[in-house]
C-alpha atoms as a PDB file:
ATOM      1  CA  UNK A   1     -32.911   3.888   2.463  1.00  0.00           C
ATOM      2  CA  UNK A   2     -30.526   0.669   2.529  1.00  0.00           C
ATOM      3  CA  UNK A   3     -29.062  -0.615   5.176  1.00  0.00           C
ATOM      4  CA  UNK A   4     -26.437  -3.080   4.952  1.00  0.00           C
ATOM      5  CA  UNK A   5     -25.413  -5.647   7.776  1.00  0.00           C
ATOM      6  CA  UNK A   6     -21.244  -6.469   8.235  1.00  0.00           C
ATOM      7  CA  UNK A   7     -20.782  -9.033  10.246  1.00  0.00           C
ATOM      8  CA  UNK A   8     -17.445  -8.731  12.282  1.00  0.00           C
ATOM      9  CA  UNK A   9     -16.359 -11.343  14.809  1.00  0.00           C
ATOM     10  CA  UNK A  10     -15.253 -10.547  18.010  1.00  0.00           C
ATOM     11  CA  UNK A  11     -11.734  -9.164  18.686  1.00  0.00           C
ATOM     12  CA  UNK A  12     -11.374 -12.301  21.022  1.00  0.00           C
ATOM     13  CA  UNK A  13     -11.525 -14.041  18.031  1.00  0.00           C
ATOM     14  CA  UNK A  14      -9.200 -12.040  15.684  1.00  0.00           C
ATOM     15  CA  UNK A  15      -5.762 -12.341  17.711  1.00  0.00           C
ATOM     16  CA  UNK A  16      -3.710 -10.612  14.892  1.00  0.00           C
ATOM     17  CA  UNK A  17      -5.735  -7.462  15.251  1.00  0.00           C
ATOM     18  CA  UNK A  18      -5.290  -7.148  18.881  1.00  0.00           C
ATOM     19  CA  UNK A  19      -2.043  -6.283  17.374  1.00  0.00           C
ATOM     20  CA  UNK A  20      -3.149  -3.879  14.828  1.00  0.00           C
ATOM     21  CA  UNK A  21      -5.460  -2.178  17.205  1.00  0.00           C
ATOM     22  CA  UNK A  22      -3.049  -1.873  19.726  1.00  0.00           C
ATOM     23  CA  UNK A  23       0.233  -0.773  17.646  1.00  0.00           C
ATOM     24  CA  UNK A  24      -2.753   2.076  16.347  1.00  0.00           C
ATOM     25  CA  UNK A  25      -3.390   3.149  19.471  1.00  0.00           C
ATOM     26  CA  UNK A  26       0.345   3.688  20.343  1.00  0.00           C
ATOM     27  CA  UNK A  27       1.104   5.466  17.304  1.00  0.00           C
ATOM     28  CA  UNK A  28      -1.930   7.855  17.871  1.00  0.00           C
ATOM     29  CA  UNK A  29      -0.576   8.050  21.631  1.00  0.00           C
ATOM     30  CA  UNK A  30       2.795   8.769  20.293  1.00  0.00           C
ATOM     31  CA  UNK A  31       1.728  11.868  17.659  1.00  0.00           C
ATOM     32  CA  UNK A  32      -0.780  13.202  20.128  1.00  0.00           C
ATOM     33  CA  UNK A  33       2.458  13.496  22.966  1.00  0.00           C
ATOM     34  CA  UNK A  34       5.032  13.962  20.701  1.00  0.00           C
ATOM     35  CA  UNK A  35       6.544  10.827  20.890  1.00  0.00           C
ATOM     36  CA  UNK A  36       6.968   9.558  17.439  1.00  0.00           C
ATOM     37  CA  UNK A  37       8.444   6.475  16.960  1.00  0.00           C
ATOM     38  CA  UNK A  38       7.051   4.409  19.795  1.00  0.00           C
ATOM     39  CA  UNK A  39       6.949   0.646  19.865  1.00  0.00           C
ATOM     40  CA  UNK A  40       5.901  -2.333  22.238  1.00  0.00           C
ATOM     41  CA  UNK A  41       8.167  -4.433  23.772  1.00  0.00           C
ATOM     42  CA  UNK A  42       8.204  -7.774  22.937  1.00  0.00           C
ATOM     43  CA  UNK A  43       6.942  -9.114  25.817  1.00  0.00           C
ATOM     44  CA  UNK A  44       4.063  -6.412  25.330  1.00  0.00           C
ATOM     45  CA  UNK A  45       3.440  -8.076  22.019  1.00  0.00           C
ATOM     46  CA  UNK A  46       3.337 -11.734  23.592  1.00  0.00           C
ATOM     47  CA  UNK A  47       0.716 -10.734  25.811  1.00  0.00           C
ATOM     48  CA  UNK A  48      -1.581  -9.079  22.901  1.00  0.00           C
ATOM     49  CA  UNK A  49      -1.487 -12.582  21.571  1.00  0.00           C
ATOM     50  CA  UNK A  50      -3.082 -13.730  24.813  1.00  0.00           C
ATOM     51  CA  UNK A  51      -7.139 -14.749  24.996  1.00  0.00           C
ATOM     52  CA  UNK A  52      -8.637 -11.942  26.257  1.00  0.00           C
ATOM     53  CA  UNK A  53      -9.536 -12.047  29.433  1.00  0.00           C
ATOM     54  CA  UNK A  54     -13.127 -10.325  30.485  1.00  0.00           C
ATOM     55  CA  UNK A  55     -14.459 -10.031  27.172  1.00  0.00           C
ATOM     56  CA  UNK A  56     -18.280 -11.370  26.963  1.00  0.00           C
ATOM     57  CA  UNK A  57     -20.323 -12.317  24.203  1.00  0.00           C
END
């Protein structure tokens, strides 16, 4: 058997997929409710951009 290590750094660390991650989760939200189409606001997207707060090591 091999096993193969991937490093991946810490979302905290990868601000652009905060956004990726979270537009995901809305779109999964959105076909699982039947609400196709939804989007953040842009506000919403500001804050995604934000250190994340909590996160530990």
């Amino acid at each position: 058997m091999a096993v193969i290590v991937v490093k991946v750094p810490p979302l905290r660390e990868r601000t652009d997929d905060t956004i990726l991650v979270g537009k995901a989760f809305l779109h999964s939200y959105g076909v699982e409710h039947g609400k196709a189409g939804l989007a953040f606001a842009p506000g919403a997207l500001r804050a995604l951009r934000l250190p994340l707060v909590g996160e530990r090591p």
